[in-house]
C-alpha atoms as a PDB file:
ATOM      1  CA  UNK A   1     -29.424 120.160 121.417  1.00  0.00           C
ATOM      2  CA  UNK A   2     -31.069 123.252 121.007  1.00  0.00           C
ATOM      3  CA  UNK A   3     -29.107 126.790 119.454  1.00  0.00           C
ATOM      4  CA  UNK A   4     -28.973 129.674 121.531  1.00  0.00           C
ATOM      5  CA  UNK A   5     -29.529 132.915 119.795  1.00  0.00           C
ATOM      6  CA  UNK A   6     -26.281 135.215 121.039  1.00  0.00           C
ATOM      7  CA  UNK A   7     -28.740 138.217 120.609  1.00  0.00           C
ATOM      8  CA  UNK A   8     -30.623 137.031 123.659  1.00  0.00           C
ATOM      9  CA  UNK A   9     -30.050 136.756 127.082  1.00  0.00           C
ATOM     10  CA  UNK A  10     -29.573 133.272 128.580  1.00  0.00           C
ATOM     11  CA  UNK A  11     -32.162 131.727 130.849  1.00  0.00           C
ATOM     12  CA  UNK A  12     -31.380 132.776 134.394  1.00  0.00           C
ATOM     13  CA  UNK A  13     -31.776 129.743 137.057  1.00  0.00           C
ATOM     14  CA  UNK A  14     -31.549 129.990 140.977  1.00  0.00           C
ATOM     15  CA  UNK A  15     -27.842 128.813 142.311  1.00  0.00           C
ATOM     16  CA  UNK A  16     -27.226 127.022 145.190  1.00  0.00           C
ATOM     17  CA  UNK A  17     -28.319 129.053 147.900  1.00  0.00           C
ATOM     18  CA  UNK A  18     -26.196 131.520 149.613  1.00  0.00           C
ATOM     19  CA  UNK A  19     -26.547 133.385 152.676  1.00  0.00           C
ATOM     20  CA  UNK A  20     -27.450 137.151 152.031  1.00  0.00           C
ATOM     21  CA  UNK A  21     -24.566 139.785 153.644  1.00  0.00           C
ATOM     22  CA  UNK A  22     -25.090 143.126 154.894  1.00  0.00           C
ATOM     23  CA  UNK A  23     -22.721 145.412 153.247  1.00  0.00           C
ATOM     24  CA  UNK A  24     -21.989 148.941 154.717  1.00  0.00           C
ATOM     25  CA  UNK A  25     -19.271 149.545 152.857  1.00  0.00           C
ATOM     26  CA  UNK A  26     -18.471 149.517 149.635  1.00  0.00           C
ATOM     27  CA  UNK A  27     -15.089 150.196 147.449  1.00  0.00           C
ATOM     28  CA  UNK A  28     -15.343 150.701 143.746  1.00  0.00           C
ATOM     29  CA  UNK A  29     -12.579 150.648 141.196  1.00  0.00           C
ATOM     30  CA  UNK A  30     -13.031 151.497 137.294  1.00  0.00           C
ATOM     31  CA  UNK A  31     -10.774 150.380 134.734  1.00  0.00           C
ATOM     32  CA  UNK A  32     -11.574 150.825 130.844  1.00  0.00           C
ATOM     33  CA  UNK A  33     -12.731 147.404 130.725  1.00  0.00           C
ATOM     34  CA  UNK A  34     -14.536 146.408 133.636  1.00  0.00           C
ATOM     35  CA  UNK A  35     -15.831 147.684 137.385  1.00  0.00           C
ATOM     36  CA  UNK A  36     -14.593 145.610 140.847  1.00  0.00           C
ATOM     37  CA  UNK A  37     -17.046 146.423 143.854  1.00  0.00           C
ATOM     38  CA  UNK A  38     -15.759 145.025 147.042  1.00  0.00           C
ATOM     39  CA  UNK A  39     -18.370 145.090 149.722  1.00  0.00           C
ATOM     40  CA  UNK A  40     -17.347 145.201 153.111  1.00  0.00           C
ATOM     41  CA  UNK A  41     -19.046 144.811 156.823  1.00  0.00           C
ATOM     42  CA  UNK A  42     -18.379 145.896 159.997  1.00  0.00           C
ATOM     43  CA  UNK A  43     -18.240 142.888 163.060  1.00  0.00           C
ATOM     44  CA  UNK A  44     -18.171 143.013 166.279  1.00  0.00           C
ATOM     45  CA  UNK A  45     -15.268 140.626 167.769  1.00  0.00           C
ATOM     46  CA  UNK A  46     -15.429 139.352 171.149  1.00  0.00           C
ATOM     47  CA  UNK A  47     -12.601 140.252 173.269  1.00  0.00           C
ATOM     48  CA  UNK A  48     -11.251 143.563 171.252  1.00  0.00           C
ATOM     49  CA  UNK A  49     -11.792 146.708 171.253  1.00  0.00           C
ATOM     50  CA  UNK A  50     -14.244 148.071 168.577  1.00  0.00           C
ATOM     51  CA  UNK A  51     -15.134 146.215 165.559  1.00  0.00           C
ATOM     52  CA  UNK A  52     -13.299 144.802 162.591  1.00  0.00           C
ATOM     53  CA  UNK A  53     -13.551 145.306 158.957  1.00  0.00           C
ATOM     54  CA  UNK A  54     -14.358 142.214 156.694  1.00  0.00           C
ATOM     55  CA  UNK A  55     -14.920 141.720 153.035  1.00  0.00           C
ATOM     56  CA  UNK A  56     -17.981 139.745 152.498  1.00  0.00           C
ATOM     57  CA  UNK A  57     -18.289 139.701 148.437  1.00  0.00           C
ATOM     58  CA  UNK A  58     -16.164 140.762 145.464  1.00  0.00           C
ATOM     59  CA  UNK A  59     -18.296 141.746 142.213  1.00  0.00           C
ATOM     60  CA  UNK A  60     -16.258 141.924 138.613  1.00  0.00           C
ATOM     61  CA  UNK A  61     -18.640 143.451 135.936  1.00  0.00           C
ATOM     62  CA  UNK A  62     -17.961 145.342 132.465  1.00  0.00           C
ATOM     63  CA  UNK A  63     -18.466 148.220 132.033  1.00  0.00           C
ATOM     64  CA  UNK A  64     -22.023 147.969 130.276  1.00  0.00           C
ATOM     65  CA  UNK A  65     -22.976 146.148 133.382  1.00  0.00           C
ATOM     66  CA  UNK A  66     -22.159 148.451 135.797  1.00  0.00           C
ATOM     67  CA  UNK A  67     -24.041 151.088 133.855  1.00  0.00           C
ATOM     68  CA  UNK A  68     -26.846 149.295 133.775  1.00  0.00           C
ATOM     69  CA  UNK A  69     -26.634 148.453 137.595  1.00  0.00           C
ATOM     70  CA  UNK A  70     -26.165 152.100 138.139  1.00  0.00           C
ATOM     71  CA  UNK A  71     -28.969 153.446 136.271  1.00  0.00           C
ATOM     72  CA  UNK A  72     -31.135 150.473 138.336  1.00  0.00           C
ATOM     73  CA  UNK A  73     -29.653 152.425 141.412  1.00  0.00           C
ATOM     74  CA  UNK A  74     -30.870 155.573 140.881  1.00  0.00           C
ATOM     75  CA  UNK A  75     -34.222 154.582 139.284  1.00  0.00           C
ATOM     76  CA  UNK A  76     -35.220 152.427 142.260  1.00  0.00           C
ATOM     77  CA  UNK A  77     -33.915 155.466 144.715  1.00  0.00           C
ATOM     78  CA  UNK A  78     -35.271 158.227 142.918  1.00  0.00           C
ATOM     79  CA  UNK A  79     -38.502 156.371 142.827  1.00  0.00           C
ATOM     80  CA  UNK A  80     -38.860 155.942 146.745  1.00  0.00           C
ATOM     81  CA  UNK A  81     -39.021 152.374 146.305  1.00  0.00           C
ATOM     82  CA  UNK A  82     -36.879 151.629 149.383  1.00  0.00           C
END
């Protein structure tokens, strides 16, 4: 078996597939350790009035993470990418 260096980062592979969400919104909580997104949707539901909240995905990253996701944010926004 081959030795991973720990300086790198491992190989990334495709998971099994899952079905993409549409998130509009989002909730974000900081701790000194670690970032929880919880991405939401609105649905419509047959037979009520208006629509009804759902959480479709919960995230758990540290902190590093989430800095680098932000700083992806605002590079690919500022950029006019989307």
């Amino acid at each position: 078996m081959s030795e991973h260096d720990p300086t790198e980062p491992p190989n990334m592979t495709e998971p099994d597939t899952v079905w993409t969400r549409f998130v509009t919104v989002t909730k974000v909580e900081v701790t000194e350790h670690f970032v929880r997104i919880v991405a939401l949707d609105d649905f419509a539901v047959v037979g009520y009035d208006g629509a009804e909240r759902r959480i479709v995905s919960r995230l758990v990253m540290p902190i590093d993470a989430a800095r680098d996701l932000e700083r992806d944010l605002r590079k690919a926004l500022r950029s006019g990418s989307h």
